[in-house]
Structures are given as structure tokens and as C-alpha cells.
PDB file of N, CA and C in Angstrom:
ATOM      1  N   UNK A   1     -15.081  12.606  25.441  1.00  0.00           N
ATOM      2  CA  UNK A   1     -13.818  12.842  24.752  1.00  0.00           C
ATOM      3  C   UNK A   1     -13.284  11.542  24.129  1.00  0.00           C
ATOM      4  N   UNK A   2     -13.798  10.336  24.790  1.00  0.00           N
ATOM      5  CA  UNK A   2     -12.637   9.287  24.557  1.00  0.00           C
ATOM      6  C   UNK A   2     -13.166   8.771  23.020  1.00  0.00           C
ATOM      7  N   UNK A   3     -14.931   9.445  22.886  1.00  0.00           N
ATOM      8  CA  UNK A   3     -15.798   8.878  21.632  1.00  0.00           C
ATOM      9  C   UNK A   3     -14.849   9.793  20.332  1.00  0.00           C
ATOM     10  N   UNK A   4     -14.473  11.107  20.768  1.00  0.00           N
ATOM     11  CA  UNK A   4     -13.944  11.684  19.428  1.00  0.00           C
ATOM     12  C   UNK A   4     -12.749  11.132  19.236  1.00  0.00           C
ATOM     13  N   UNK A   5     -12.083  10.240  20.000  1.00  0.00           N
ATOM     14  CA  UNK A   5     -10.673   9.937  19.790  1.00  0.00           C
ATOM     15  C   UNK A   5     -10.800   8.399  18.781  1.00  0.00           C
ATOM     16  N   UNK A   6     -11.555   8.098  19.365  1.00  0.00           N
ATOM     17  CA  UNK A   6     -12.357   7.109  18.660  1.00  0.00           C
ATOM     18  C   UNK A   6     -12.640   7.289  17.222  1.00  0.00           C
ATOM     19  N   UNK A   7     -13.571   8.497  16.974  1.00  0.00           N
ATOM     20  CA  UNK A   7     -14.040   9.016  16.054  1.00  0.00           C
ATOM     21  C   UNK A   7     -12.737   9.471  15.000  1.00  0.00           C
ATOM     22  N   UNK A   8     -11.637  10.285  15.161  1.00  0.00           N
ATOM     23  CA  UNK A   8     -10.484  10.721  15.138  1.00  0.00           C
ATOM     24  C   UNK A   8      -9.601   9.390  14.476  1.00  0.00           C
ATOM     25  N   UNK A   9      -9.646   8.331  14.940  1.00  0.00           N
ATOM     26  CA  UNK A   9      -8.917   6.882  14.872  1.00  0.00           C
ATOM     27  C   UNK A   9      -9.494   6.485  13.570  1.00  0.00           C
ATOM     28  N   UNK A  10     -10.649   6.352  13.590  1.00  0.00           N
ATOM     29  CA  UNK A  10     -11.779   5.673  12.837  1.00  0.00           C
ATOM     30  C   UNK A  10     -11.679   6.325  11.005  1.00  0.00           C
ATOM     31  N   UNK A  11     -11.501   8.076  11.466  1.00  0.00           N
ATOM     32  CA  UNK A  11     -11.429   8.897  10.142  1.00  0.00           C
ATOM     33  C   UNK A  11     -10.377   8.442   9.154  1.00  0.00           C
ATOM     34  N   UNK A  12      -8.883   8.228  10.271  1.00  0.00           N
ATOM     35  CA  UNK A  12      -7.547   8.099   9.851  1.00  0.00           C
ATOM     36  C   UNK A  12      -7.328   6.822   9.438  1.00  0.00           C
ATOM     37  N   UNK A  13      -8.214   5.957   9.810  1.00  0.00           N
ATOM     38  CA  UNK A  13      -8.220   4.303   9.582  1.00  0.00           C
ATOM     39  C   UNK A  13      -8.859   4.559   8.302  1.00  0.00           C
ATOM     40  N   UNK A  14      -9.642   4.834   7.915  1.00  0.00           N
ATOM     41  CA  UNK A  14     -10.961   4.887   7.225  1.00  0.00           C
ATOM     42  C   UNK A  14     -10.302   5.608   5.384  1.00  0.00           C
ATOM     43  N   UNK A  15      -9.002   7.173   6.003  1.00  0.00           N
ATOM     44  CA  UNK A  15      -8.491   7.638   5.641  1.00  0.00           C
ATOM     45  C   UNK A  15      -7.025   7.060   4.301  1.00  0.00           C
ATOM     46  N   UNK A  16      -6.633   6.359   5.466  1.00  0.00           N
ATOM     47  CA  UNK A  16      -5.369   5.592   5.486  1.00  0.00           C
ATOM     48  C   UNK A  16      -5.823   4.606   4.055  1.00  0.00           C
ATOM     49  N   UNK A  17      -7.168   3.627   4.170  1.00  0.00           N
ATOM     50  CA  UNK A  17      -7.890   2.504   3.107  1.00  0.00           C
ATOM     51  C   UNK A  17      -7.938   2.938   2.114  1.00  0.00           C
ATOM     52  N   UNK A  18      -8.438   4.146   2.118  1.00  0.00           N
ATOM     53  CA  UNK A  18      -8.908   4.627   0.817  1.00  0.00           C
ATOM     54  C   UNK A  18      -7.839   5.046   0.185  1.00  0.00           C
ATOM     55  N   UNK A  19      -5.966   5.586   0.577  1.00  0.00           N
ATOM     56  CA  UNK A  19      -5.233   5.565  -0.239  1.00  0.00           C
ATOM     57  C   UNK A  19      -4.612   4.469  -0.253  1.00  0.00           C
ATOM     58  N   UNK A  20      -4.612   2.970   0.014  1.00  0.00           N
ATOM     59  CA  UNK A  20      -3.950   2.111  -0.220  1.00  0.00           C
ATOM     60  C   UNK A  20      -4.738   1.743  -1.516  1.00  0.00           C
ATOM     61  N   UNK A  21      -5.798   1.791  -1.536  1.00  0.00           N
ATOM     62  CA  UNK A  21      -7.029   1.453  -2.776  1.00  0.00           C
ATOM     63  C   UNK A  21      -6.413   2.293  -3.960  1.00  0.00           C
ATOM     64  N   UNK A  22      -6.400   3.438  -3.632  1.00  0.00           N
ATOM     65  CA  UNK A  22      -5.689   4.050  -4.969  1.00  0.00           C
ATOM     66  C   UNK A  22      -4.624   4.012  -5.635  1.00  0.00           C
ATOM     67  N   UNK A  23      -3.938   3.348  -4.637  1.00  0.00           N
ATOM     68  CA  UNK A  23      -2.431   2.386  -5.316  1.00  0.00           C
ATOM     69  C   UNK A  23      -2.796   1.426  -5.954  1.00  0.00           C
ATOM     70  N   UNK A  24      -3.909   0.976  -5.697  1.00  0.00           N
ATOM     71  CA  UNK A  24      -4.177  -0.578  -6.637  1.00  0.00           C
ATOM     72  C   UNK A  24      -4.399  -0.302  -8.190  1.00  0.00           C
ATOM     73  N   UNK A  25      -5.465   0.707  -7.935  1.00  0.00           N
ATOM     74  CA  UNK A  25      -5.933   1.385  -9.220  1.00  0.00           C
ATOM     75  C   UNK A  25      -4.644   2.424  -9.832  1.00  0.00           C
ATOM     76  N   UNK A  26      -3.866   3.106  -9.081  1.00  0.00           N
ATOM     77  CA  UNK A  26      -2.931   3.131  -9.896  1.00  0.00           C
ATOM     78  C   UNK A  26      -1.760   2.085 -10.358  1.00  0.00           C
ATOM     79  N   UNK A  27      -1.703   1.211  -9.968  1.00  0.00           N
ATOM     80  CA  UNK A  27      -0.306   0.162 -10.401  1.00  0.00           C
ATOM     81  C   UNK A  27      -1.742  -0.539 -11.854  1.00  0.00           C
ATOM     82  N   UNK A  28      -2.923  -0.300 -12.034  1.00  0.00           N
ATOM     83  CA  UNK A  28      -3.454  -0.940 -12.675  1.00  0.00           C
ATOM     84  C   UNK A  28      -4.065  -1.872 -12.197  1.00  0.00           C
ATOM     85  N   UNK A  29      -4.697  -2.341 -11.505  1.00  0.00           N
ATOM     86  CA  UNK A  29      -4.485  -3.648 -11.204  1.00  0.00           C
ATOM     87  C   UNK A  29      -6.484  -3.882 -10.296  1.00  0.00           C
ATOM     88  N   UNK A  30      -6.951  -2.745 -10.935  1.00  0.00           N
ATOM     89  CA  UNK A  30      -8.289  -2.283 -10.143  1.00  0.00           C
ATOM     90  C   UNK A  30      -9.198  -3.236 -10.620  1.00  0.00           C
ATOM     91  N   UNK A  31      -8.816  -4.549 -11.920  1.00  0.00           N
ATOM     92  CA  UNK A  31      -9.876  -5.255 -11.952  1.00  0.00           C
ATOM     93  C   UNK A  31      -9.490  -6.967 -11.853  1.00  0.00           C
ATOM     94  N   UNK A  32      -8.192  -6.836 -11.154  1.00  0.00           N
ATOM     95  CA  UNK A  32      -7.890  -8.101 -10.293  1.00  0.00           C
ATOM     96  C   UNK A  32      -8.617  -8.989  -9.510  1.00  0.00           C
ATOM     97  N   UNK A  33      -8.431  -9.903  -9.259  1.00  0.00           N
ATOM     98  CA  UNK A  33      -9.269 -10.441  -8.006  1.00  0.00           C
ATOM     99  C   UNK A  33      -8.756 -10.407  -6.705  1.00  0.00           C
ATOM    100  N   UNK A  34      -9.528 -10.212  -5.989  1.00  0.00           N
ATOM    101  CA  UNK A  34      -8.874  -9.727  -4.197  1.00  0.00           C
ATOM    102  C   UNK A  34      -8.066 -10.808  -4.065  1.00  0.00           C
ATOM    103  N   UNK A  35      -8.149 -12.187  -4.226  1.00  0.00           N
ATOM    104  CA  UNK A  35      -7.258 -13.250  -3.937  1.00  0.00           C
ATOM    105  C   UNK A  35      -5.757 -13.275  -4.646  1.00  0.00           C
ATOM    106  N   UNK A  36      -5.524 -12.415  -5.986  1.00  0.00           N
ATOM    107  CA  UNK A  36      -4.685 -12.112  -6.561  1.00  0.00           C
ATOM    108  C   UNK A  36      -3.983 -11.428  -5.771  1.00  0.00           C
ATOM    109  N   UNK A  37      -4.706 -10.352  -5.181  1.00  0.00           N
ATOM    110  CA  UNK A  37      -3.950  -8.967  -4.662  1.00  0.00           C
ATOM    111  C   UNK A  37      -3.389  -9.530  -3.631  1.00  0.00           C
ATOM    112  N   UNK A  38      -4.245 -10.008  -2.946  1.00  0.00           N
ATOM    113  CA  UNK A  38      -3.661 -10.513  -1.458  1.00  0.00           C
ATOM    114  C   UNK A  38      -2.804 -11.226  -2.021  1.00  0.00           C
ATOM    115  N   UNK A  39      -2.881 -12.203  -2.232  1.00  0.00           N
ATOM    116  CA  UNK A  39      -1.676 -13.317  -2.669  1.00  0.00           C
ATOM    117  C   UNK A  39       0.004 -12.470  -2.947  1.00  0.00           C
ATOM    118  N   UNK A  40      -0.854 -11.866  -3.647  1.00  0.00           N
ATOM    119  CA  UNK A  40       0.565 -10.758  -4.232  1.00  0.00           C
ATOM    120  C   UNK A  40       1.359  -9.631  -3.060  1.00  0.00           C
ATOM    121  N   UNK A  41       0.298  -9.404  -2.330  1.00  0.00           N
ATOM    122  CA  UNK A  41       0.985  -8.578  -1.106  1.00  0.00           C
ATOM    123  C   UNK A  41       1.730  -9.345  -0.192  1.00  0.00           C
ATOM    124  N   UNK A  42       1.063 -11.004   0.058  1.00  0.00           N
ATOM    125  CA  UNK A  42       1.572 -11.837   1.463  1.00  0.00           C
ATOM    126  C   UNK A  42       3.204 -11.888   0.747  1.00  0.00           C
ATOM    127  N   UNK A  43       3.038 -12.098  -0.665  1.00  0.00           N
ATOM    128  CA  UNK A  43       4.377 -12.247  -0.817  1.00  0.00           C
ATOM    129  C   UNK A  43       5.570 -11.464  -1.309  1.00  0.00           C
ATOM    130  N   UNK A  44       5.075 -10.419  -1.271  1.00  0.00           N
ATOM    131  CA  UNK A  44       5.826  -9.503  -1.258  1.00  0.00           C
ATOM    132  C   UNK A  44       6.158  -9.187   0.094  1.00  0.00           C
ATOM    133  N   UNK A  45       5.352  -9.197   0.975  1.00  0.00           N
ATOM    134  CA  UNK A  45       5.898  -9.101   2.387  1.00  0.00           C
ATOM    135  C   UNK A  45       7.080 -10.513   2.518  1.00  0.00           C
ATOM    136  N   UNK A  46       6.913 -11.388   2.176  1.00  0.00           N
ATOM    137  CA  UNK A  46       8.196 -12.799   2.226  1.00  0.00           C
ATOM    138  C   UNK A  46       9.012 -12.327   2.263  1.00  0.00           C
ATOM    139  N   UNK A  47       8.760 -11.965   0.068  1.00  0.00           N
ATOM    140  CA  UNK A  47      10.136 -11.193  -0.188  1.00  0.00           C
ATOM    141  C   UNK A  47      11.160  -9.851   0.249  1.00  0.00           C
ATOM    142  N   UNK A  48      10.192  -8.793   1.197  1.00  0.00           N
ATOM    143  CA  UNK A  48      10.562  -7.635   1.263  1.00  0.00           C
ATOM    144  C   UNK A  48      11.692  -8.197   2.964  1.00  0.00           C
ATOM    145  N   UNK A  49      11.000  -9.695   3.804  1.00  0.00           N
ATOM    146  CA  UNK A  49      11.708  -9.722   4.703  1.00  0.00           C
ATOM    147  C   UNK A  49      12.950 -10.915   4.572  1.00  0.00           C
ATOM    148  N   UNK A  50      12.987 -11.142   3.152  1.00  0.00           N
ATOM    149  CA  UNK A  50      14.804 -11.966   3.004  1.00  0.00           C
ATOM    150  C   UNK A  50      15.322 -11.373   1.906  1.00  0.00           C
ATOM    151  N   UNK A  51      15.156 -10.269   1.333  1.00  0.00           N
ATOM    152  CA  UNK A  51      16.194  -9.864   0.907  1.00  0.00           C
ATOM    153  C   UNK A  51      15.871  -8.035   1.001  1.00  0.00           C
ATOM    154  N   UNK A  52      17.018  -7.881   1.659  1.00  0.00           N
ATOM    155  CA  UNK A  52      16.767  -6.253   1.469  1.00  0.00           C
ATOM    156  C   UNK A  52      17.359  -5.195   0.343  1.00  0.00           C
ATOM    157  N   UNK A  53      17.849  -5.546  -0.591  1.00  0.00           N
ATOM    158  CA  UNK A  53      17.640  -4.914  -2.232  1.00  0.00           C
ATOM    159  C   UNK A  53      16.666  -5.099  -2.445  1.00  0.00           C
ATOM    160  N   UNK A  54      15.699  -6.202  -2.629  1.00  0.00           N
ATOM    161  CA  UNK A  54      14.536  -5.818  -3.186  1.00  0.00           C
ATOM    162  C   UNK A  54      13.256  -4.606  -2.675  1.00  0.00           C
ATOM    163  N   UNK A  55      14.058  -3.964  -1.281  1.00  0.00           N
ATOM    164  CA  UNK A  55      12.971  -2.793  -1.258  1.00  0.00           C
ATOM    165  C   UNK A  55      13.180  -1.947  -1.993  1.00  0.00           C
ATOM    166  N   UNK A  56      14.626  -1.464  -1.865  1.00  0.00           N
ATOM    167  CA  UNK A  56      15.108  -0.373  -2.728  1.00  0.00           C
ATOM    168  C   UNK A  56      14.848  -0.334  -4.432  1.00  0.00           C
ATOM    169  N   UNK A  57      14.680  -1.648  -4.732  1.00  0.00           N
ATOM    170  CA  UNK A  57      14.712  -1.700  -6.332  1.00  0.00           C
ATOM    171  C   UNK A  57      12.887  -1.338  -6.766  1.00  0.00           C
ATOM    172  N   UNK A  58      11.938  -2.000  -5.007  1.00  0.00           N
ATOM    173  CA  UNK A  58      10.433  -1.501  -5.564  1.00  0.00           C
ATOM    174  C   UNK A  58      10.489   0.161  -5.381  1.00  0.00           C
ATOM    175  N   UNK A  59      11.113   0.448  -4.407  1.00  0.00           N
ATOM    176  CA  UNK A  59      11.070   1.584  -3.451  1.00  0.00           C
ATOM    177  C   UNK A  59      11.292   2.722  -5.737  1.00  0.00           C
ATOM    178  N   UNK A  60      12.627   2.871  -5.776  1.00  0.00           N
ATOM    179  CA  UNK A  60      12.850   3.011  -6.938  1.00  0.00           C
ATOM    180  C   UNK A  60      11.527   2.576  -8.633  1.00  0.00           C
ATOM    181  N   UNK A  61      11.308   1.988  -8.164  1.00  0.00           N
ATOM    182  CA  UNK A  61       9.970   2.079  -9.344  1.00  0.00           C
ATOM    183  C   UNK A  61       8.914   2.733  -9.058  1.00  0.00           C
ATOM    184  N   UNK A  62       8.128   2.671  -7.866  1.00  0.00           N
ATOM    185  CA  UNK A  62       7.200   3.058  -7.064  1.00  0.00           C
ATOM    186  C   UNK A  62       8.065   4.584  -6.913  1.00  0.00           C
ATOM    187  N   UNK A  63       8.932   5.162  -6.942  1.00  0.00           N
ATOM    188  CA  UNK A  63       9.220   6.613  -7.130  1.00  0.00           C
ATOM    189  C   UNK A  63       8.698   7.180  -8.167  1.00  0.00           C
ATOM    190  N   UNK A  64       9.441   6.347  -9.692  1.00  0.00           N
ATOM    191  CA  UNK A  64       9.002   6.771 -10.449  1.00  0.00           C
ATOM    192  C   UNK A  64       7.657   6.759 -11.445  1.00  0.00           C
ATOM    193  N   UNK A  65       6.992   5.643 -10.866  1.00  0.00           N
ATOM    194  CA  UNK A  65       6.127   5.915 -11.041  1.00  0.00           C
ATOM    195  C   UNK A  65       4.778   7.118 -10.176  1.00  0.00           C
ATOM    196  N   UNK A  66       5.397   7.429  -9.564  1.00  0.00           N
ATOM    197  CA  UNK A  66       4.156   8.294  -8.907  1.00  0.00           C
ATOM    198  C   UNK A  66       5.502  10.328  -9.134  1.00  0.00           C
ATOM    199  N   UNK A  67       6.384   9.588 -10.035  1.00  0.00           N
ATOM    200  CA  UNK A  67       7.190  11.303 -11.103  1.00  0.00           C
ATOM    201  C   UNK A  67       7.782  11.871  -9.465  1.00  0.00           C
ATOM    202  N   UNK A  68       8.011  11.484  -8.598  1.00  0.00           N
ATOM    203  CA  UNK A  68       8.826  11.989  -8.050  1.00  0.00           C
ATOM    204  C   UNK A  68       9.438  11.278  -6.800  1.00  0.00           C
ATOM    205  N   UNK A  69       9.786  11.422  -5.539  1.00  0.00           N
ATOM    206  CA  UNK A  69      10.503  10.875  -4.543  1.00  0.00           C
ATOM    207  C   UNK A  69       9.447  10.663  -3.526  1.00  0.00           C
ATOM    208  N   UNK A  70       8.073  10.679  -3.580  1.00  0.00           N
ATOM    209  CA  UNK A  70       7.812  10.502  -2.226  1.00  0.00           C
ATOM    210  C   UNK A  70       7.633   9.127  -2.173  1.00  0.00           C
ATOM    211  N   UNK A  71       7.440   8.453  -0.795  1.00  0.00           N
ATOM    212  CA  UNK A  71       7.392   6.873  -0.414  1.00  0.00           C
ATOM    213  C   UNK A  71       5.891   6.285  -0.537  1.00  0.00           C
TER     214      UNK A  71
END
């Protein structure tokens, strides 16, 4: 049992990658360099933890760009 939970973990991990990937390719950005991306995520994590308007203002683009309200 503990191998399918495993297995189960592994799908949802596995799951989870493959739509963060499709955010890349949708914001455009699918022929970046990984050091770009990263670079660009560490600091957006900076920014997302000293100022808190700036979630709401990505939160708000990232709505509309994907035409409706989900997160």
C-alpha cells in the first residue's frame, strides 16, 4: 500500500510540473533560458514577500489573462 501512495504522490508531483510548464509557455516565455526564468521567479518571490499589492496587481493580470477568475 505504502508503494501506491508513493505512486499516487509521484503522479500529482509529476502532475502539478507539467502545469507550471504550461504557464511558461503561456506567459510566452517557452524559449527563455532556465536561468532567466529562475532568476525571474526568485524574485518575484522577494517581491511577492515585501510588498503585498503587488500580489493582487499579478493576481489581476494573471486573471485576465487566462479570461476569467481562476488563481
Amino acid at each position: 500500500m505504502a508503494r501506491t501512495i508513493s505512486s499516487d504522490a509521484r503522479k500529482k508531483d509529476t502532475r502539478e510540473k507539467i502545469e507550471l510548464g504550461g504557464l511558461v509557455v503561456k506567459a510566452g516565455l517557452r524559449f527563455e533560458k532556465r536561468a532567466l526564468l529562475l532568476g525571474a521567479l526568485i524574485e518575484l518571490q522577494q517581491r511577492l514577500a515585501n510588498d503585498a499589492n503587488e500580489r493582487d496587481r499579478l493576481i489581476a493580470i494573471g486573471s485576465e489573462a487566462f479570461g476569467n477568475d481562476r488563481e
